[in-house]
N, C-alpha and C. Protein backbone atom coordinates (compact mmCIF):
# COMPACT_ATOMS: atom_id res chain seq x y z
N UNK A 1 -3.83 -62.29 13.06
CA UNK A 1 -2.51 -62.32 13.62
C UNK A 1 -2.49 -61.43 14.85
N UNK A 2 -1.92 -61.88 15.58
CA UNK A 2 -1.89 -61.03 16.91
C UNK A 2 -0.31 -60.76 17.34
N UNK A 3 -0.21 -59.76 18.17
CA UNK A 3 1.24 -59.94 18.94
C UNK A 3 1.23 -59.48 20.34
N UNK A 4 1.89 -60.41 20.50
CA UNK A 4 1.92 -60.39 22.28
C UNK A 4 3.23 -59.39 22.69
N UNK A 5 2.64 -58.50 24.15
CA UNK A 5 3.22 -57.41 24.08
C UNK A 5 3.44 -57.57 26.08
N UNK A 6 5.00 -57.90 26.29
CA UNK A 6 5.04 -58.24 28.17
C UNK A 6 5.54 -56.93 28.38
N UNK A 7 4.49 -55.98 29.55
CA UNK A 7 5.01 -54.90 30.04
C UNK A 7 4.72 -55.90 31.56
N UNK A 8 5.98 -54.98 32.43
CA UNK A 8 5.35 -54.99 34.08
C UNK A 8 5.04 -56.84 34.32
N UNK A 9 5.86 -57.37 33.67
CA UNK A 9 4.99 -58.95 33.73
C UNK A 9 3.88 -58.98 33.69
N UNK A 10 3.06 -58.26 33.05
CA UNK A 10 1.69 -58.49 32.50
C UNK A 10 1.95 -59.32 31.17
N UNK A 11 0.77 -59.87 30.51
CA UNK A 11 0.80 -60.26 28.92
C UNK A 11 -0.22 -59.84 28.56
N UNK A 12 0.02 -59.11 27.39
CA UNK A 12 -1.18 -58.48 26.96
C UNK A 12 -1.25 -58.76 25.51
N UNK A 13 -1.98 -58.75 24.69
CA UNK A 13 -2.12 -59.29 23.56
C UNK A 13 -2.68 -57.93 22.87
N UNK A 14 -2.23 -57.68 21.42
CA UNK A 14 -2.52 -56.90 21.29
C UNK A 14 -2.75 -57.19 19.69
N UNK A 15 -3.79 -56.84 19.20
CA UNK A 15 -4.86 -57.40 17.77
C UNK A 15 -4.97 -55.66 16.89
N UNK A 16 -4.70 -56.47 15.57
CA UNK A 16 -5.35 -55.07 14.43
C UNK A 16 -6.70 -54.80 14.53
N UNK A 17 -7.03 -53.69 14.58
CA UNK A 17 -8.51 -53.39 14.14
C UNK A 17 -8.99 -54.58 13.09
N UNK A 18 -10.19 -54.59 13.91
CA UNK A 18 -10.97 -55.81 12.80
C UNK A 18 -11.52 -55.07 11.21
N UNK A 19 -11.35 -55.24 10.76
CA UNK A 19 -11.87 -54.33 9.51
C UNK A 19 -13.61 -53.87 9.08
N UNK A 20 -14.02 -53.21 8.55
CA UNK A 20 -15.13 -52.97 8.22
C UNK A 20 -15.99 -53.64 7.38
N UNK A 21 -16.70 -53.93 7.93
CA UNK A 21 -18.10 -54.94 7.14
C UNK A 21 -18.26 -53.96 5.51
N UNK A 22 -18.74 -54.23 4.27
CA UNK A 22 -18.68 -54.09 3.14
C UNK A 22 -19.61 -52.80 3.50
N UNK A 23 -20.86 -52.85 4.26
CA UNK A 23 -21.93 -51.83 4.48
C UNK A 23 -21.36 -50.40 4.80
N UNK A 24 -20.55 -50.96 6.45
CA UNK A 24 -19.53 -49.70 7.28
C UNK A 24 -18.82 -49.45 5.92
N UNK A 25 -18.16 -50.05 5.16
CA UNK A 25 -17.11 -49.36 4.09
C UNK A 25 -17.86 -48.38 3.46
N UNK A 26 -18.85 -48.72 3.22
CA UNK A 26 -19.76 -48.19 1.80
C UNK A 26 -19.85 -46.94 2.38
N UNK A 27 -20.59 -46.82 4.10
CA UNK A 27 -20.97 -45.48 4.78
C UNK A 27 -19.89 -44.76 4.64
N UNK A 28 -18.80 -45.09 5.09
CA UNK A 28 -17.78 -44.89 5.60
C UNK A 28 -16.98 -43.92 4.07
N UNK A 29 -17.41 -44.26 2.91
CA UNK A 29 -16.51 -43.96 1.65
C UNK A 29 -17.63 -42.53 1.41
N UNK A 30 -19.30 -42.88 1.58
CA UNK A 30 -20.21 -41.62 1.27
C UNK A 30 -19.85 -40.56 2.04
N UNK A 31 -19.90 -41.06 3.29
CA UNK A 31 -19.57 -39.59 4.09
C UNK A 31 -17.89 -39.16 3.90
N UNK A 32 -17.12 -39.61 3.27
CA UNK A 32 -15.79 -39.11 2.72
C UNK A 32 -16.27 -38.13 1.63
N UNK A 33 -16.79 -38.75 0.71
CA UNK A 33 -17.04 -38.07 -0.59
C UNK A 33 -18.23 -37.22 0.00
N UNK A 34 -19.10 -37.20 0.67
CA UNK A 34 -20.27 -36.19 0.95
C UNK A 34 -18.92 -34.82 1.85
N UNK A 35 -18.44 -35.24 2.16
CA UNK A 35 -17.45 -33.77 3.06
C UNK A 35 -16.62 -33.62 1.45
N UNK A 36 -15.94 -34.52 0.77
CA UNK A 36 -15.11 -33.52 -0.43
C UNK A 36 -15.80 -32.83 -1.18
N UNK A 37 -17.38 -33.28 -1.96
CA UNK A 37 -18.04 -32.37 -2.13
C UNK A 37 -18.87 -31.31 -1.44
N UNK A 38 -18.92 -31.07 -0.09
CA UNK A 38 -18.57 -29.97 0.66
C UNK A 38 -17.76 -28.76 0.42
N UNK A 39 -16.49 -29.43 0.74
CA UNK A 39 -15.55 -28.52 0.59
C UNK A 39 -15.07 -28.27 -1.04
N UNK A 40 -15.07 -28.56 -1.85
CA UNK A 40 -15.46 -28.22 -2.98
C UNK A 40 -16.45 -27.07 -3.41
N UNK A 41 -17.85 -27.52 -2.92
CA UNK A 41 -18.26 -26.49 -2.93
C UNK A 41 -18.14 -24.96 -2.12
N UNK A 42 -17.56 -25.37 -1.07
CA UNK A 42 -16.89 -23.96 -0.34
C UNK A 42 -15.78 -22.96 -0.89
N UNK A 43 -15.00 -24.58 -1.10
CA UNK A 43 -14.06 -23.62 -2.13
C UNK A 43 -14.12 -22.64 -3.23
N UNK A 44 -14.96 -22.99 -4.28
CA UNK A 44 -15.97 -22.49 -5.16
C UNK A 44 -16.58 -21.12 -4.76
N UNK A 45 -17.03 -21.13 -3.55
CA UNK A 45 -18.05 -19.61 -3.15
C UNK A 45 -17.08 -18.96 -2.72
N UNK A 46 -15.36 -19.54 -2.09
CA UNK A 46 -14.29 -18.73 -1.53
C UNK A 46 -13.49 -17.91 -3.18
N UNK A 47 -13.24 -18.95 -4.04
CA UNK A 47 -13.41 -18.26 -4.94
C UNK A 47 -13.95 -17.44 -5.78
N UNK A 48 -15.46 -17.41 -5.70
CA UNK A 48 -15.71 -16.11 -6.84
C UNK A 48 -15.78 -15.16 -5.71
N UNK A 49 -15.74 -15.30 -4.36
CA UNK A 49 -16.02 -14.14 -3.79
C UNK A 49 -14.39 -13.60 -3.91
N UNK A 50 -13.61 -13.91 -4.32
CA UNK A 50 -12.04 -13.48 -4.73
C UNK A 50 -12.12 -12.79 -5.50
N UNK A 51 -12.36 -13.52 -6.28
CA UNK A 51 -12.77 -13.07 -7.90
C UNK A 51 -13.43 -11.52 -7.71
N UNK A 52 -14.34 -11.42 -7.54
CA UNK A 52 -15.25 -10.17 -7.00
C UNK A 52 -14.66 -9.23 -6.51
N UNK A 53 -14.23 -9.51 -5.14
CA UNK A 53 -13.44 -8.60 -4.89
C UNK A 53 -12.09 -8.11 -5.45
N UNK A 54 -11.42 -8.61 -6.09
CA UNK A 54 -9.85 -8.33 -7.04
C UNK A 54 -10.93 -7.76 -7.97
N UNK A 55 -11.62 -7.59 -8.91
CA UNK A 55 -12.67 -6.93 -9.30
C UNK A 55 -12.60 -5.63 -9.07
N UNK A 56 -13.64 -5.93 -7.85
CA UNK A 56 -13.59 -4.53 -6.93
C UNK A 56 -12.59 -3.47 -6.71
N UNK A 57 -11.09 -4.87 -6.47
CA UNK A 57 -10.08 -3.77 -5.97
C UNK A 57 -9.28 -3.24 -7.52
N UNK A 58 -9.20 -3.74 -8.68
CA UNK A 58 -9.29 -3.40 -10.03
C UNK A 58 -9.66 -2.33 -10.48
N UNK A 59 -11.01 -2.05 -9.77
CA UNK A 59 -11.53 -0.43 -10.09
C UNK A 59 -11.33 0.42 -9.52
N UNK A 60 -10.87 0.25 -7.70
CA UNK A 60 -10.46 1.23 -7.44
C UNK A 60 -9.05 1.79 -7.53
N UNK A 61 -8.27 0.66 -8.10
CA UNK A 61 -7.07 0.68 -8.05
C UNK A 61 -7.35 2.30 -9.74
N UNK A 62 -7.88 1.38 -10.27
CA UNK A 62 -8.20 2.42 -11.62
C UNK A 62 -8.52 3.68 -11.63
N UNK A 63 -8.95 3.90 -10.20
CA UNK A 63 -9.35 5.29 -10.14
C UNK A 63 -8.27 6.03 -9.49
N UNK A 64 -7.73 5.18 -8.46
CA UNK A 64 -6.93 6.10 -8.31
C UNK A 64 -5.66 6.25 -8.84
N UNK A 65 -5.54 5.52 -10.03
CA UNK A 65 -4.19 5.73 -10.97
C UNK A 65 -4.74 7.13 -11.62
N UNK A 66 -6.10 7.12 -12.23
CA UNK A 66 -6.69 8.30 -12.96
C UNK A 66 -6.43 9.65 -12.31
N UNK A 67 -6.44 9.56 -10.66
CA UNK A 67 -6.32 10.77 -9.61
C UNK A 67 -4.91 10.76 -9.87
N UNK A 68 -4.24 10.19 -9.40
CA UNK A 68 -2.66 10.06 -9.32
C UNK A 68 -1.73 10.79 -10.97
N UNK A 69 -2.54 10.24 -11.88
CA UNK A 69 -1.94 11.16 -13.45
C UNK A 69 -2.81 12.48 -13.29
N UNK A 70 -3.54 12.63 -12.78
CA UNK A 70 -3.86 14.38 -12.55
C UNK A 70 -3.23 14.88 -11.53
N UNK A 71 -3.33 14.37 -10.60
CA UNK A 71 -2.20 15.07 -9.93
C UNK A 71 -0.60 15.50 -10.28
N UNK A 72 -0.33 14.48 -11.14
CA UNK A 72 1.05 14.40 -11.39
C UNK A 72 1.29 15.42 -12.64
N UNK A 73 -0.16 15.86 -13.48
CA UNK A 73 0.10 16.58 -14.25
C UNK A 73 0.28 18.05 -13.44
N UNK A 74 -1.14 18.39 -12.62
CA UNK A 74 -0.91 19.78 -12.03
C UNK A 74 0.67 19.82 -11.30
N UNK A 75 1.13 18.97 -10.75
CA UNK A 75 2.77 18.84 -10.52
C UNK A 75 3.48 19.53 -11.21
N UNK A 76 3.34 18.82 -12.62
CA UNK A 76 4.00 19.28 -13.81
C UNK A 76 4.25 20.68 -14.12
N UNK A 77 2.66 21.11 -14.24
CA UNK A 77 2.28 22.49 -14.88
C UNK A 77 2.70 23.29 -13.57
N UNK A 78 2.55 23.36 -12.23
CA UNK A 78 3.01 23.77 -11.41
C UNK A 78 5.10 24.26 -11.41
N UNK A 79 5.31 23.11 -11.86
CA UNK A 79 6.19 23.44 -11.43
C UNK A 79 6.94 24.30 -12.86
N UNK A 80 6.39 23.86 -13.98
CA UNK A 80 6.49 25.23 -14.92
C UNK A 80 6.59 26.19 -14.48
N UNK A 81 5.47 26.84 -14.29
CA UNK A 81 5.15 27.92 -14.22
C UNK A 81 5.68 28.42 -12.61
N UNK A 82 6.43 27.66 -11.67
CA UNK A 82 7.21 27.60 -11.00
C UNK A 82 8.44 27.81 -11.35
N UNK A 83 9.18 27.66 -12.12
CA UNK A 83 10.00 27.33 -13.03
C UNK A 83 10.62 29.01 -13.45
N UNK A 84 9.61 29.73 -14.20
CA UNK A 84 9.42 31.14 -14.68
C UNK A 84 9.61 31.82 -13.22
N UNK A 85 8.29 31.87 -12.55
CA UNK A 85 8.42 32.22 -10.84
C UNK A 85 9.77 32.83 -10.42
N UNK A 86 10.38 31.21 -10.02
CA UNK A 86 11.53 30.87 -9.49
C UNK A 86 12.76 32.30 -9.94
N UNK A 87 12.79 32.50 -11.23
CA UNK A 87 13.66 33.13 -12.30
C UNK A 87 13.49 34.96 -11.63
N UNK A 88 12.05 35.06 -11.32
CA UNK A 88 12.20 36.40 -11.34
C UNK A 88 11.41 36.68 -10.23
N UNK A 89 10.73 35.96 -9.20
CA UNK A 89 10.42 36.34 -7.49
C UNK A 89 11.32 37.49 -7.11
N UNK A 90 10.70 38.40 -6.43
CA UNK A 90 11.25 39.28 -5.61
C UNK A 90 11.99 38.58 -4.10
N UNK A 91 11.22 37.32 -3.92
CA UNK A 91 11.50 36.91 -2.65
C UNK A 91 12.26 35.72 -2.38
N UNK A 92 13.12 35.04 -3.68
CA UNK A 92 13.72 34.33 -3.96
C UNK A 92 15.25 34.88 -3.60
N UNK A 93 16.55 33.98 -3.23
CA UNK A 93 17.46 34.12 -2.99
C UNK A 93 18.53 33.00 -3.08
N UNK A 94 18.95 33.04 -3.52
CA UNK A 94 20.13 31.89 -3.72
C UNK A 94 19.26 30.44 -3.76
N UNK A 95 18.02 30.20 -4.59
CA UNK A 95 17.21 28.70 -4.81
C UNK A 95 16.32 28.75 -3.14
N UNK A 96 16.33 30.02 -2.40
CA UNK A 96 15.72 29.99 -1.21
C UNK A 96 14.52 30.82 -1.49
N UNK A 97 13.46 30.45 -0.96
CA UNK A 97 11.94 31.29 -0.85
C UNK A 97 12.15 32.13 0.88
N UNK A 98 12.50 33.70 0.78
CA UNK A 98 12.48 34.01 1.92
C UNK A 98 11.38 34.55 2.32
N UNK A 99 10.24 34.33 1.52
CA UNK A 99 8.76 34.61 2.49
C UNK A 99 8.48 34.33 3.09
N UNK A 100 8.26 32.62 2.77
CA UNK A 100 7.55 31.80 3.76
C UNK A 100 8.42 31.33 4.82
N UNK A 101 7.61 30.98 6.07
CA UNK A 101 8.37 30.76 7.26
C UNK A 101 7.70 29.53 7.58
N UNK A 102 8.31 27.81 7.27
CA UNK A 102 7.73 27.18 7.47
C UNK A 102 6.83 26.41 9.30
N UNK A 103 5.90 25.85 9.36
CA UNK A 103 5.70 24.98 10.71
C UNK A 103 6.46 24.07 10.82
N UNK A 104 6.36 23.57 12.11
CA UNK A 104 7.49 22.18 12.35
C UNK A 104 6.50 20.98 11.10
N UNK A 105 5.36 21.21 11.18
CA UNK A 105 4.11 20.55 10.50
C UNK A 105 4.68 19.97 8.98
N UNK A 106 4.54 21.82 8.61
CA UNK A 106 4.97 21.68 6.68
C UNK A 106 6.86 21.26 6.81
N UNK A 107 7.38 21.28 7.55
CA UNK A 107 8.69 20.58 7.42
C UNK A 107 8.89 19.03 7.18
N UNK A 108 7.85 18.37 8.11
CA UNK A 108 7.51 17.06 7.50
C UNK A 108 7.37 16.89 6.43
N UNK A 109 6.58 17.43 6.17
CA UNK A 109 5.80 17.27 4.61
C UNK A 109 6.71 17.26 3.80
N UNK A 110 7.10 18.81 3.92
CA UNK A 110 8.15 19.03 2.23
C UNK A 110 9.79 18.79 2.95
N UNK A 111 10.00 17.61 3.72
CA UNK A 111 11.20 16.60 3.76
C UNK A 111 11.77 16.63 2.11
N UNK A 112 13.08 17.06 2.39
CA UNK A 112 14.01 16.98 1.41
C UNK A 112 14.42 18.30 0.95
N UNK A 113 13.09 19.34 0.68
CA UNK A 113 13.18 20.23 -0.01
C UNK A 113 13.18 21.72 1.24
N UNK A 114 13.82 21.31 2.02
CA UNK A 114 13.78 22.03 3.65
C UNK A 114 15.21 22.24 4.11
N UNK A 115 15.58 23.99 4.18
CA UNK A 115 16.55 24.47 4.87
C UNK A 115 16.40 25.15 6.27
N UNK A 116 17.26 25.34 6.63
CA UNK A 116 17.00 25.94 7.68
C UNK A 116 18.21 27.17 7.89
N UNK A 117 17.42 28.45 8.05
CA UNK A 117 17.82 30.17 7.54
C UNK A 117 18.11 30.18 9.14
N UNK A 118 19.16 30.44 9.61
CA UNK A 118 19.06 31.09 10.81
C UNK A 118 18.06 29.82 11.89
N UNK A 119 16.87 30.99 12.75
CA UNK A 119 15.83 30.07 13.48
C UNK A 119 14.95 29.43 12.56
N UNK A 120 14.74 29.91 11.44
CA UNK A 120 13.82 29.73 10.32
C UNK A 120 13.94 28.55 9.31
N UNK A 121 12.89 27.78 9.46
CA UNK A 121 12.74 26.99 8.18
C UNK A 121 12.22 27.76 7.08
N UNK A 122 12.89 27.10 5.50
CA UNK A 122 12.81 27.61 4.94
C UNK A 122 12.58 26.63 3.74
N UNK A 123 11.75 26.88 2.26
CA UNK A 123 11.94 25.89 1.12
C UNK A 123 12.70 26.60 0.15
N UNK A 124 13.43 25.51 -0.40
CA UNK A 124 14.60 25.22 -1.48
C UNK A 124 14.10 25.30 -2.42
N UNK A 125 13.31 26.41 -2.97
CA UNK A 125 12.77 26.58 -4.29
C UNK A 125 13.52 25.81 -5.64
N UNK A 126 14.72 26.05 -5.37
CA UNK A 126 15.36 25.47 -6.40
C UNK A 126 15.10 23.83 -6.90
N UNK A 127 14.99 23.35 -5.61
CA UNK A 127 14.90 21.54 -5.48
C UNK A 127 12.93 21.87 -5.41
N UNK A 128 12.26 22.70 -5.92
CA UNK A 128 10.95 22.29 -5.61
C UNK A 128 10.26 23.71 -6.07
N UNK A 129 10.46 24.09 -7.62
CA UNK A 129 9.80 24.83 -8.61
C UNK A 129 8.04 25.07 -8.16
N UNK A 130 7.98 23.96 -7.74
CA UNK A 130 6.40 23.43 -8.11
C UNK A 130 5.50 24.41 -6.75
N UNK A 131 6.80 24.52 -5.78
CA UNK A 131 6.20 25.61 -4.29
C UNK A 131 5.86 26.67 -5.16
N UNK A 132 6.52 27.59 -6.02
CA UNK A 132 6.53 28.73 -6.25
C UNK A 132 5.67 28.86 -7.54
N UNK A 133 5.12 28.04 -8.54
CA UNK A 133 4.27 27.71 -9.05
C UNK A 133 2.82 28.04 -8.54
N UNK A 134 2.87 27.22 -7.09
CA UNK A 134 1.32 27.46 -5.77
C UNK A 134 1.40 28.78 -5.47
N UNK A 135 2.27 29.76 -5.28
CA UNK A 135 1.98 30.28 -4.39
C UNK A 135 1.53 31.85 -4.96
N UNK A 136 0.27 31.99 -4.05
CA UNK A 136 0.04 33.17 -4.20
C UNK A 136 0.00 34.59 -4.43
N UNK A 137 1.63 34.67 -3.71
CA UNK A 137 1.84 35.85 -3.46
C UNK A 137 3.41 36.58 -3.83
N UNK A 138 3.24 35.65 -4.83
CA UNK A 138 4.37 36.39 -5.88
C UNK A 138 4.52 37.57 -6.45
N UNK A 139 5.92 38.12 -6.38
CA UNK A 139 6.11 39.60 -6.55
C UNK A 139 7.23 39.52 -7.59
N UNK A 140 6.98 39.95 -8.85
CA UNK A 140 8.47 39.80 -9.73
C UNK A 140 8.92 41.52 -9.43
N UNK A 141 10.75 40.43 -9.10
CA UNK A 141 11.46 41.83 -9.13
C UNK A 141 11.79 42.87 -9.70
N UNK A 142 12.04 44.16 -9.17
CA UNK A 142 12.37 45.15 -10.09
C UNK A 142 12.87 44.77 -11.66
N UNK A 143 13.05 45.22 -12.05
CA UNK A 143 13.64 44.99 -13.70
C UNK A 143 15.05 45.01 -13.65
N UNK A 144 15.15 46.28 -12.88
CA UNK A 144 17.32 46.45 -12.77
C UNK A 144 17.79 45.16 -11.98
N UNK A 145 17.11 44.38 -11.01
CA UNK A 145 17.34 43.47 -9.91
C UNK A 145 17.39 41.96 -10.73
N UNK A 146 17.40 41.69 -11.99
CA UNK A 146 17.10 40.26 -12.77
C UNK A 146 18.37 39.25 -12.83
């Protein structure tokens, strides 16, 4: 079947693809199925290398949950014994640590738990036990001063 097609007063005739001889089909269907089993098999090596790696990232994820509950314990115990600190520092004042004089640096850091004394940054012992827990250079007050 054909159909005739007038552009420009031309006539042009215009025909379906003739179809494929039984042979061309046959080629034509292997090299279909030779590329799906291709990509099949690609898919396959894209997967276990997934696999593997979620694996991979499984264990490290594991480790560092293991770091993360130790840390969160010394937190803990910190801020205990922060806690006691806090109660009887010589250098404590109204939930304020007036020793330390923070950097613009450690102000980042300890965001939230940050006043500011005058020119002086300062930490909110009260909102953050766990400073006075760390720190070194604790002095409990007189006895009459409690």
């Amino acid at each position: 079947m054909s159909l005739i097609e007038v552009t420009d007063k031309k006539l042009t005739v215009i025909e379906p693809e003739k179809p494929y001889s039984e042979d061309e089909s046959i080629k034509r269907i292997n090299i279909v199925e030779e590329r799906i089993e291709n990509l099949s098999s690609a898919i396959s090596i894209v997967k276990k290398e997934l696999f593997e790696r979620l694996e991979d990232y499984s264990k490290i994820i594991a480790t560092y949950n293991k770091k993360l509950n130790t840390l969160e314990q010394v937190v803990a115990v910190a801020g205990m014994i922060g806690g006691w600190k806090l109660q009887t520092c010589n250098f404590q004042e109204d939930g304020i640590c007036k020793l330390w004089k923070l950097s613009s640096e450690a102000i980042e850091y300890l965001r939230g738990v940050v006043v500011k004394d005058g020119k002086i940054y300062r930490v909110v012992v009260a909102k953050a036990p766990w400073f006075c827990g760390l720190c070194p250079l604790y002095k409990q007050k007189p006895r009459n001063e409690k």
